[in-house]
N, C-alpha and C. Protein backbone atom coordinates (compact mmCIF):
# COMPACT_ATOMS: atom_id res chain seq x y z
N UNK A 1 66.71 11.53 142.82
CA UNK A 1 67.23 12.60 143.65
C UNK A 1 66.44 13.86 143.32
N UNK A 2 65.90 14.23 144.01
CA UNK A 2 65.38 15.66 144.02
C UNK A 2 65.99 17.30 144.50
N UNK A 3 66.09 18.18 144.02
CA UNK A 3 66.54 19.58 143.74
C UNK A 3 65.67 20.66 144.00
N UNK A 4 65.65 21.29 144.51
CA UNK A 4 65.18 22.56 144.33
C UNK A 4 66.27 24.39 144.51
N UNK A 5 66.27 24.31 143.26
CA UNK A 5 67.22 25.40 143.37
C UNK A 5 66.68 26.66 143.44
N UNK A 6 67.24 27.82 144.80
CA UNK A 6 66.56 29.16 144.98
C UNK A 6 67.59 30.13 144.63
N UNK A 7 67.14 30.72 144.40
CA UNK A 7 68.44 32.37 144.09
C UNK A 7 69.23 32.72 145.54
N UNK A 8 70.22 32.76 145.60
CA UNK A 8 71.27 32.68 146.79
C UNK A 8 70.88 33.43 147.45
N UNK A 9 70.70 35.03 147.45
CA UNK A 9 70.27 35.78 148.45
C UNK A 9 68.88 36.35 148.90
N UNK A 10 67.66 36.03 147.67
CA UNK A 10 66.76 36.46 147.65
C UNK A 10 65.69 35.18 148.60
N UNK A 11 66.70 34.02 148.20
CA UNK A 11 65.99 32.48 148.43
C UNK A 11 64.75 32.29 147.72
N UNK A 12 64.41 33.03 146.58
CA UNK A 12 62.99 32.90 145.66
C UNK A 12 63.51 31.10 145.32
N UNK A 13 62.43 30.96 144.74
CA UNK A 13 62.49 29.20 144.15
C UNK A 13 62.18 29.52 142.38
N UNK A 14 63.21 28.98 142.14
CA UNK A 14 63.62 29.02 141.16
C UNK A 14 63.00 27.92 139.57
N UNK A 15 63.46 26.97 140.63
CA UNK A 15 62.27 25.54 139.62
C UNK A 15 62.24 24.20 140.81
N UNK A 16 62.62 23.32 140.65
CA UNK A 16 62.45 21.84 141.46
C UNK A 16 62.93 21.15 140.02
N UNK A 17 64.24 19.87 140.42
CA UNK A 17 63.93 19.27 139.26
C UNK A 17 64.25 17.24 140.37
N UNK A 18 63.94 16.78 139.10
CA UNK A 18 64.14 15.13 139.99
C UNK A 18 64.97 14.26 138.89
N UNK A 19 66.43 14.12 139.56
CA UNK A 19 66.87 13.09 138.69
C UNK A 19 66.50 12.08 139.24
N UNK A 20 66.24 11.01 138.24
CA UNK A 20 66.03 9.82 138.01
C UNK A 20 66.48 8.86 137.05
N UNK A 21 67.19 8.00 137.97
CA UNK A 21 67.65 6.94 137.08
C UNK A 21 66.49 5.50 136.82
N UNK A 22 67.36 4.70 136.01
CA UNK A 22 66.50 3.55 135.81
C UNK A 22 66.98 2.29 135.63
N UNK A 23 66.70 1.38 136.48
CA UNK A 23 67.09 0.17 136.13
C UNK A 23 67.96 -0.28 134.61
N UNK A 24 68.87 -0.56 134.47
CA UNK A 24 68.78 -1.24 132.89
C UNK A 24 68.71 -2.57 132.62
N UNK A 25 67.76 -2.29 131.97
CA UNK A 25 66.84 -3.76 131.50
C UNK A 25 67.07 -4.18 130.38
N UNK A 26 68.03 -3.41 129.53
CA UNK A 26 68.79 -4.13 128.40
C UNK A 26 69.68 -5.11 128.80
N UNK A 27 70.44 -4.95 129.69
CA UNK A 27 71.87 -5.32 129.83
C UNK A 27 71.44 -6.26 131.41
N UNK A 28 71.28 -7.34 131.01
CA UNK A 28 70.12 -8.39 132.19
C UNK A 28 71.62 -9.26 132.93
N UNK A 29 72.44 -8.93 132.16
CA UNK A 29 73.47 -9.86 132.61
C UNK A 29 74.66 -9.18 133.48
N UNK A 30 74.59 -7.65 133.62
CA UNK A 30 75.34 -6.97 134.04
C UNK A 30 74.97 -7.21 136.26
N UNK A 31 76.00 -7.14 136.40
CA UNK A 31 75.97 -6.98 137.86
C UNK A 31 75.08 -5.91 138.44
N UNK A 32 74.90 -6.16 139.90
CA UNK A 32 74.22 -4.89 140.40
C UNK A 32 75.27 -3.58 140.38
N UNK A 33 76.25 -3.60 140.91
CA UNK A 33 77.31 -2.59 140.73
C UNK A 33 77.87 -1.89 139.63
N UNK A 34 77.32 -2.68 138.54
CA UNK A 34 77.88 -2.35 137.23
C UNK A 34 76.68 -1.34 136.67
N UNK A 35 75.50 -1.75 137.09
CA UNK A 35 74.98 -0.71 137.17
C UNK A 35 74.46 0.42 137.75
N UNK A 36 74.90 0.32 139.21
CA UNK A 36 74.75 1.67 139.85
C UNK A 36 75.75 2.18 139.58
N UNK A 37 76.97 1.66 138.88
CA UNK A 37 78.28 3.17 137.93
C UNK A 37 77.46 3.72 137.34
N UNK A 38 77.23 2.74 136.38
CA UNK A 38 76.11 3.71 135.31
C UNK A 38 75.07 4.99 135.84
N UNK A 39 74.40 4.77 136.81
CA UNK A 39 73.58 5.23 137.58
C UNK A 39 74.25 6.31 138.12
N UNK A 40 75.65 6.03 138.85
CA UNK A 40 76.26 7.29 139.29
C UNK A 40 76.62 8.07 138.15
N UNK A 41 76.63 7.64 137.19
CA UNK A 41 77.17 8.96 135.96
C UNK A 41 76.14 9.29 135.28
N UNK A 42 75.34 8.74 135.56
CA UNK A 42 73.81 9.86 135.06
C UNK A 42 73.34 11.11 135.59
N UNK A 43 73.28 10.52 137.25
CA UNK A 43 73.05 11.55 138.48
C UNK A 43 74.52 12.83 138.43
N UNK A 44 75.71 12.32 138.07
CA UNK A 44 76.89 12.84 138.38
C UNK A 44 76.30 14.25 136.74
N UNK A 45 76.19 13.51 135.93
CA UNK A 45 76.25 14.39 134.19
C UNK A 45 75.09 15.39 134.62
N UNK A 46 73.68 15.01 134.95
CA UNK A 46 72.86 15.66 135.40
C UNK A 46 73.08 16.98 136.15
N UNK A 47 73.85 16.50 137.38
CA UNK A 47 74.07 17.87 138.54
C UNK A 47 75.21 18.36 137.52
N UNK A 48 75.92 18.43 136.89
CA UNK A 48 77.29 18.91 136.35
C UNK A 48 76.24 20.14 135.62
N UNK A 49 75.06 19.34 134.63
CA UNK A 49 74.20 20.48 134.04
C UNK A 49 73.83 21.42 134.43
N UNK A 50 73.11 20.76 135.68
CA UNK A 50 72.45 21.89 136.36
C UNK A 50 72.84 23.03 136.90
N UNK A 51 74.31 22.32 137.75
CA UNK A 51 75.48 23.68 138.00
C UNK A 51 75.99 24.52 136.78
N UNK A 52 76.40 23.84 135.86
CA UNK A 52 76.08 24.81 134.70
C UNK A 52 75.40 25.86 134.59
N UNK A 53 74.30 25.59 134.90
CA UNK A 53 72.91 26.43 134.24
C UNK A 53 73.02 27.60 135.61
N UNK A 54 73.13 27.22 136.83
CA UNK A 54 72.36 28.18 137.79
C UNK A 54 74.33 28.30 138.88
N UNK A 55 75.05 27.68 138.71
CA UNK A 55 75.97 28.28 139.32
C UNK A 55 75.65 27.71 141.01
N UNK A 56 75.45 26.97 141.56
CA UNK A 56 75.22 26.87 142.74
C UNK A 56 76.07 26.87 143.61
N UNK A 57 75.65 27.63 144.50
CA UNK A 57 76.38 28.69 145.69
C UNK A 57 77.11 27.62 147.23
N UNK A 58 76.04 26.62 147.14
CA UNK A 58 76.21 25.51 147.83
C UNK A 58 75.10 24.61 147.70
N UNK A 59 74.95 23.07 149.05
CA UNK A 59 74.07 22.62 148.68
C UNK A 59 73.53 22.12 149.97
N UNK A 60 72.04 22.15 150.24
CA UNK A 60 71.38 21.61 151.27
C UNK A 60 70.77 20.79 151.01
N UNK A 61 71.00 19.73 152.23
CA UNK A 61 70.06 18.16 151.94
C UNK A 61 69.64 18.03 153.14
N UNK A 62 68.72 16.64 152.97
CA UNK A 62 68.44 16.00 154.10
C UNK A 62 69.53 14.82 154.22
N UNK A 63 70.11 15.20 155.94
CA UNK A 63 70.89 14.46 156.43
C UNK A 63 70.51 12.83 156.86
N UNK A 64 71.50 11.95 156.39
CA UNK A 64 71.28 10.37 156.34
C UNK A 64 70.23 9.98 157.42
N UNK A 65 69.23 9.11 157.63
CA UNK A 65 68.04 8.79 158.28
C UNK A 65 68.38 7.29 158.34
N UNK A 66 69.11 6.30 158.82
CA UNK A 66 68.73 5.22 158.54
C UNK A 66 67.54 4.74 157.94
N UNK A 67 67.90 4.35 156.65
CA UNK A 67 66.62 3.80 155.87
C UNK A 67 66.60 2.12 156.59
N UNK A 68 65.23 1.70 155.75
CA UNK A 68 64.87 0.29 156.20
C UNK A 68 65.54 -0.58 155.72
N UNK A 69 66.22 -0.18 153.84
CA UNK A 69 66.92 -1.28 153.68
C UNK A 69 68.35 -0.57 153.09
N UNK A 70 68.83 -1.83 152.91
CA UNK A 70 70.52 -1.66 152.72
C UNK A 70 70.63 -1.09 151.30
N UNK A 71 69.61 -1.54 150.58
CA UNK A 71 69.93 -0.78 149.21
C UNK A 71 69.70 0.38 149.34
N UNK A 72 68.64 0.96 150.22
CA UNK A 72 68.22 2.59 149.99
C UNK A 72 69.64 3.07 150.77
N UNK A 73 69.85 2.58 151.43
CA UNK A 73 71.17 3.26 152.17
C UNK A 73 72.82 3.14 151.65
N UNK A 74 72.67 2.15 150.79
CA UNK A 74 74.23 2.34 149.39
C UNK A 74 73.34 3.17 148.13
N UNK A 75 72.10 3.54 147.81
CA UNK A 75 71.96 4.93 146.82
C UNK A 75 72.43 6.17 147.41
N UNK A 76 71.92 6.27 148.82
CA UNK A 76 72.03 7.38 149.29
C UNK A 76 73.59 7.60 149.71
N UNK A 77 74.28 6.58 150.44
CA UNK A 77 75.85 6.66 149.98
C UNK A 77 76.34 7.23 148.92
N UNK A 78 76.05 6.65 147.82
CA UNK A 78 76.33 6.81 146.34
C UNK A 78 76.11 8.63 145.92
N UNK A 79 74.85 8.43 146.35
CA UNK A 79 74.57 10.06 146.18
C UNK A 79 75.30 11.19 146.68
N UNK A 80 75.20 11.16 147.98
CA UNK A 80 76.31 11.70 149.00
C UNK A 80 77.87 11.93 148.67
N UNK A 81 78.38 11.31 147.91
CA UNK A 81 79.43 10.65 147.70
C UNK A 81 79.98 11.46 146.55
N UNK A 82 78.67 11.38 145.20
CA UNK A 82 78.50 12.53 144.04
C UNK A 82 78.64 14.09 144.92
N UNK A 83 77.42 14.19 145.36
CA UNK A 83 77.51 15.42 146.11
C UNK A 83 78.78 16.29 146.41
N UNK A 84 79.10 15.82 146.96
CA UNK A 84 81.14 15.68 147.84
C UNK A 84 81.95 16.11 146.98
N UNK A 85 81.99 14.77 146.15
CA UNK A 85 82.69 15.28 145.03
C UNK A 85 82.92 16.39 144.07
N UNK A 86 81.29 16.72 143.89
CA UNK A 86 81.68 17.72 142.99
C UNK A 86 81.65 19.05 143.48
N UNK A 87 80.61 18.91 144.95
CA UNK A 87 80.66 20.20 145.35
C UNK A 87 81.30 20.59 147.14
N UNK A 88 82.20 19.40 147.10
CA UNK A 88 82.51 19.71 148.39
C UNK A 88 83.81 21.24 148.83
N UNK A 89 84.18 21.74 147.86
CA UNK A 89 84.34 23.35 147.83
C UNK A 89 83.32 24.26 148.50
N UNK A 90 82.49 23.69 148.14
CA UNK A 90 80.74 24.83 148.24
C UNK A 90 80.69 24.51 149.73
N UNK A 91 80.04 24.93 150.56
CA UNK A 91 79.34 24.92 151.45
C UNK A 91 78.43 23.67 151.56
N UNK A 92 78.61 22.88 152.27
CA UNK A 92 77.22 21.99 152.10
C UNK A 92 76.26 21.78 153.45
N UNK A 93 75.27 22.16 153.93
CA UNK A 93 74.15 21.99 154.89
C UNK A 93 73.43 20.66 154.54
N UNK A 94 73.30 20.02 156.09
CA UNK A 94 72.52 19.27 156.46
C UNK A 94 70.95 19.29 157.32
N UNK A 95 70.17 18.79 156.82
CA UNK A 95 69.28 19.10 158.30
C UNK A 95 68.64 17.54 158.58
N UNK A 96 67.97 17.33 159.82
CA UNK A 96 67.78 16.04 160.33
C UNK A 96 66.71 15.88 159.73
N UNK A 97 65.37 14.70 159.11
CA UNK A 97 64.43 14.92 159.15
C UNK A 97 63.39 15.11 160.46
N UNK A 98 63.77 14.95 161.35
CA UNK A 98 63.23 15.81 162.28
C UNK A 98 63.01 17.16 162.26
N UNK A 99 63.70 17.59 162.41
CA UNK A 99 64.70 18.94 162.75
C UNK A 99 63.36 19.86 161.30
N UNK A 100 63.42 19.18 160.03
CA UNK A 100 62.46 19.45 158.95
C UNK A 100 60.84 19.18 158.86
N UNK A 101 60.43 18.48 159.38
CA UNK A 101 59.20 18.18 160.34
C UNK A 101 58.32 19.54 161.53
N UNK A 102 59.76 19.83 162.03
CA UNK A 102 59.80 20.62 163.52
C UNK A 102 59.42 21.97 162.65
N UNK A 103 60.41 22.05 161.61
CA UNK A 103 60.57 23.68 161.08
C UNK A 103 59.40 23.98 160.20
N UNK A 104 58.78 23.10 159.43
CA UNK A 104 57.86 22.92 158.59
C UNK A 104 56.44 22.50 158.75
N UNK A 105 56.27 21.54 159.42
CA UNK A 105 54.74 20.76 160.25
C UNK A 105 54.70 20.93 161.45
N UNK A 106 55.53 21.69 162.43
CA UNK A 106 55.20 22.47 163.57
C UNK A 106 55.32 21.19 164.47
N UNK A 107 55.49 19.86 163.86
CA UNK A 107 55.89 18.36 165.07
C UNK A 107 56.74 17.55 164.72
N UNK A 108 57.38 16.66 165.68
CA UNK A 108 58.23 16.01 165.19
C UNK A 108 57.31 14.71 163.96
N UNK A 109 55.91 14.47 164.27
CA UNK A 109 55.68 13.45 163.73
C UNK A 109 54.56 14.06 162.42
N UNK A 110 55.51 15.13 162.02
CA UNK A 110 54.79 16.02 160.74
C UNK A 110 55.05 14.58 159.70
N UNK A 111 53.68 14.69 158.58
CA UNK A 111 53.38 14.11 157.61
C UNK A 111 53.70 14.59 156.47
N UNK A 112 54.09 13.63 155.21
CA UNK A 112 54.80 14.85 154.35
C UNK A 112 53.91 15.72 153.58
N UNK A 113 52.76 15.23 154.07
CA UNK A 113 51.47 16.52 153.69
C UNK A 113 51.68 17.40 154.40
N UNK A 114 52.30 17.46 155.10
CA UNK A 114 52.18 18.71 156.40
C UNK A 114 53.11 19.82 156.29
N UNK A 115 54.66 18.76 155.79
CA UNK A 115 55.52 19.32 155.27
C UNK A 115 55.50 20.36 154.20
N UNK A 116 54.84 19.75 153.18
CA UNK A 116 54.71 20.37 151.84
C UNK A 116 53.79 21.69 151.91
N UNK A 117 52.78 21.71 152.82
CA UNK A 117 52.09 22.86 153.23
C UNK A 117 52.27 23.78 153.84
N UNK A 118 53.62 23.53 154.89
CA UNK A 118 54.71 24.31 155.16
C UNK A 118 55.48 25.05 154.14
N UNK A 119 55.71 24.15 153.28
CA UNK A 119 56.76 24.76 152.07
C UNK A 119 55.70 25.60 151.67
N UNK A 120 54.36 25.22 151.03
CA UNK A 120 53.26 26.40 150.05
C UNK A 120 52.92 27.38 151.22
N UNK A 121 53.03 27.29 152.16
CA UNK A 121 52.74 28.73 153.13
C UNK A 121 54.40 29.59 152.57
N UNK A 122 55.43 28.82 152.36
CA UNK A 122 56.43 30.38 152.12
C UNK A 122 56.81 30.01 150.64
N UNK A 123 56.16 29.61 149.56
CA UNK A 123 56.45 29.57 148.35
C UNK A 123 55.29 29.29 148.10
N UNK A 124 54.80 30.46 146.76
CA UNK A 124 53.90 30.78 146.83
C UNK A 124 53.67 29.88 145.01
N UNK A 125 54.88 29.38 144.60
CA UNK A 125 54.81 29.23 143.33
C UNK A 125 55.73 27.78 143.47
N UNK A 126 55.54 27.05 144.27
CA UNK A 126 55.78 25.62 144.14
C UNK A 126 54.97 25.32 143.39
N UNK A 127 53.82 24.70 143.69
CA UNK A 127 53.62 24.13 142.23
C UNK A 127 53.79 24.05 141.59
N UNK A 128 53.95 25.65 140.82
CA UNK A 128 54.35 25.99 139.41
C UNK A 128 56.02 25.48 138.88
N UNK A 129 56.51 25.50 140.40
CA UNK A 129 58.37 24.85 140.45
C UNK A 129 58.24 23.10 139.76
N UNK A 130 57.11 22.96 140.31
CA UNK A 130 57.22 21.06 140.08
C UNK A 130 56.70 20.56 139.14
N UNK A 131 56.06 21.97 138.32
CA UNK A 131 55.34 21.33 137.54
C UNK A 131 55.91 19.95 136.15
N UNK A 132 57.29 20.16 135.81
CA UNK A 132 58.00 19.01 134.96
C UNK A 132 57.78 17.81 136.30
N UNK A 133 57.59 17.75 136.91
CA UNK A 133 57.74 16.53 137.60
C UNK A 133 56.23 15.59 137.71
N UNK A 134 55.99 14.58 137.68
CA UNK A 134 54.77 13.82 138.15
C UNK A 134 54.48 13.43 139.23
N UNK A 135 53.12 13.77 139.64
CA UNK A 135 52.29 14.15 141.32
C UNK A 135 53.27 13.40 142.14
N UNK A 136 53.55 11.52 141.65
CA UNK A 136 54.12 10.92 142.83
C UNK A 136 55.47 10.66 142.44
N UNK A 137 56.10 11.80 142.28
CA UNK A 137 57.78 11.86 142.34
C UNK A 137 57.84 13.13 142.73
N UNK A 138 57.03 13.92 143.01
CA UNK A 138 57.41 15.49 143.76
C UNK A 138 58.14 15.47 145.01
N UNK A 139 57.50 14.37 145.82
CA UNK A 139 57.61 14.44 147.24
C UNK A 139 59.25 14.74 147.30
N UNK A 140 60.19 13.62 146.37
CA UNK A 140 61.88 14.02 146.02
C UNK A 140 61.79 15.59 146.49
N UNK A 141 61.56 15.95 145.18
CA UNK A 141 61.98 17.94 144.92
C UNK A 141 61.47 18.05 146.46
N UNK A 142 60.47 18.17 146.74
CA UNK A 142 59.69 18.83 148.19
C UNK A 142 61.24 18.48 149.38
N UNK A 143 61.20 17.31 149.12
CA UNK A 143 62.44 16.51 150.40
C UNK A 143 63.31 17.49 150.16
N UNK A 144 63.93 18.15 148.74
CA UNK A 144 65.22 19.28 148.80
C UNK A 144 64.99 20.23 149.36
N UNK A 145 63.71 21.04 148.97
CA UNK A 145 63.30 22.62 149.35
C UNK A 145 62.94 22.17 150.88
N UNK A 146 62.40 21.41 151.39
CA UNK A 146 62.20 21.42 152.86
C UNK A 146 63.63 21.26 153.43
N UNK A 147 64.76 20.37 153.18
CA UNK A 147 65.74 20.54 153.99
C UNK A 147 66.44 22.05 153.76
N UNK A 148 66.46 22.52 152.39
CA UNK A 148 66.84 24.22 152.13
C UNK A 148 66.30 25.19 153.12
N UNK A 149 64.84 25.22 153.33
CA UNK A 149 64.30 25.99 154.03
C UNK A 149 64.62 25.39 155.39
N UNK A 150 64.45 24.60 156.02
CA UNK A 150 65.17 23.70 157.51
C UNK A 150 66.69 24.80 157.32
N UNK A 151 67.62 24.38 156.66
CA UNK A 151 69.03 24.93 156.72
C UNK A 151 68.54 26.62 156.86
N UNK A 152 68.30 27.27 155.86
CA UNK A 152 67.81 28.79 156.16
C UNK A 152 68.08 29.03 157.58
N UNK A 153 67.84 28.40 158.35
CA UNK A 153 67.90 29.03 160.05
C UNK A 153 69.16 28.71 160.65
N UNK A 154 69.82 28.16 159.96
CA UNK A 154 71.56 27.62 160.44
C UNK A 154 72.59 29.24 160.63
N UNK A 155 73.42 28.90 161.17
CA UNK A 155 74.17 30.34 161.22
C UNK A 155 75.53 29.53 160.24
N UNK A 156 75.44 28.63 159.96
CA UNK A 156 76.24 28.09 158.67
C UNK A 156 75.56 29.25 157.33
N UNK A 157 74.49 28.48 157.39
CA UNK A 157 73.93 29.47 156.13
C UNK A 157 73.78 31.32 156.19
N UNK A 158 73.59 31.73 157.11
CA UNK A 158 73.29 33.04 157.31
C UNK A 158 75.11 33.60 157.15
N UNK A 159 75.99 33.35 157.73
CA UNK A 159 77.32 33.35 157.35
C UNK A 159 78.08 33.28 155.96
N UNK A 160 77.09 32.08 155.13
CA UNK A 160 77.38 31.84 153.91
C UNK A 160 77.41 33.38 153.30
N UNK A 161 75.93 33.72 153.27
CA UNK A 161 74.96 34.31 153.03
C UNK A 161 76.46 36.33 153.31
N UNK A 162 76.77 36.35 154.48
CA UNK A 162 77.07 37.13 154.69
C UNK A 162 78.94 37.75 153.67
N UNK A 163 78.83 36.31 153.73
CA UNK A 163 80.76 36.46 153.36
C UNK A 163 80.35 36.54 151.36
N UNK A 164 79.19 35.84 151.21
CA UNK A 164 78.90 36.04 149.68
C UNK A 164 78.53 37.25 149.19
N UNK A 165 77.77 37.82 149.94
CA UNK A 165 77.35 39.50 150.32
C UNK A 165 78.24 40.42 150.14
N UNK A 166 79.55 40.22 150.38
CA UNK A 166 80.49 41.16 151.25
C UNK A 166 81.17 41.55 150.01
């Protein structure tokens, strides 16, 4: 799961981080379910930290895409699900990956090179955000800050934005 957390009203970028879980390969005899619990309380302990640390105001994602397979689509359940839970008080924004394509690579059939060059035209210090992360697990973090910046144009968010202000 990838993050990118910005300062609520300024929207500076703050860092990018990527949880990641991992198979467990100790425990060979455990079910598949038995270990995506596990998995959900890694991801779950993780975001608990992170809200810790930075207080988050709400949260923007990219909204469900039918994936190709059934497993990517019970993580992303799973994830969703964390999400909700802990922060469904907060505000939470969606954007389509379209809709993030459109706002970012100027087409619907933007590449996530295209994307990401979108993001470094208005963050000037991504890189420097991703840098804990490795080249081919960024694209995660990038997937957060592009649906963040996608949401930015919502009158959900500009509202947020206004009543937090006030």
């Amino acid at each position: 799961m990838g993050l990118a957390v910005v300062e609520t009203y300024s929207m500076e970028l703050q860092k990018c981080y990527l949880i990641k879980t991992i198979k467990d390969a100790l425990k060979k005899n455990d079910s598949v379910a038995t270990d995506n619990l596990r998995r959900c309380r890694q991801v779950r302990q993780e975001l608990v930290a992170l809200d810790q640390q930075y207080a988050f105001a709400g949260i923007a994602m990219e909204s469900f895409s039918a994936p190709r397979h059934a497993s990517s689509a019970a993580k992303y359940a799973m994830s969703v699900g964390i999400i909700w839970g802990l922060f469904g008080d907060r505000p939470v924004l969606q954007a389509t990956p379209q809709e993030i394509k459109i706002r970012l690579g100027g087409k619907r059939s933007a590449s996530k090179n295209e994307v990401r060059s979108g993001l470094e035209g208005e963050y000037s210090n991504l890189s420097e955000a991703l840098t804990d992360i490795t080249k081919g697990q960024q694209h995660h973090a990038v997937d957060g800050l592009a649906a963040l910046v996608t949401c930015m144009d919502s009158d959900q968010l500009r509202m947020t934005q206004l009543i937090g202000g006030a």
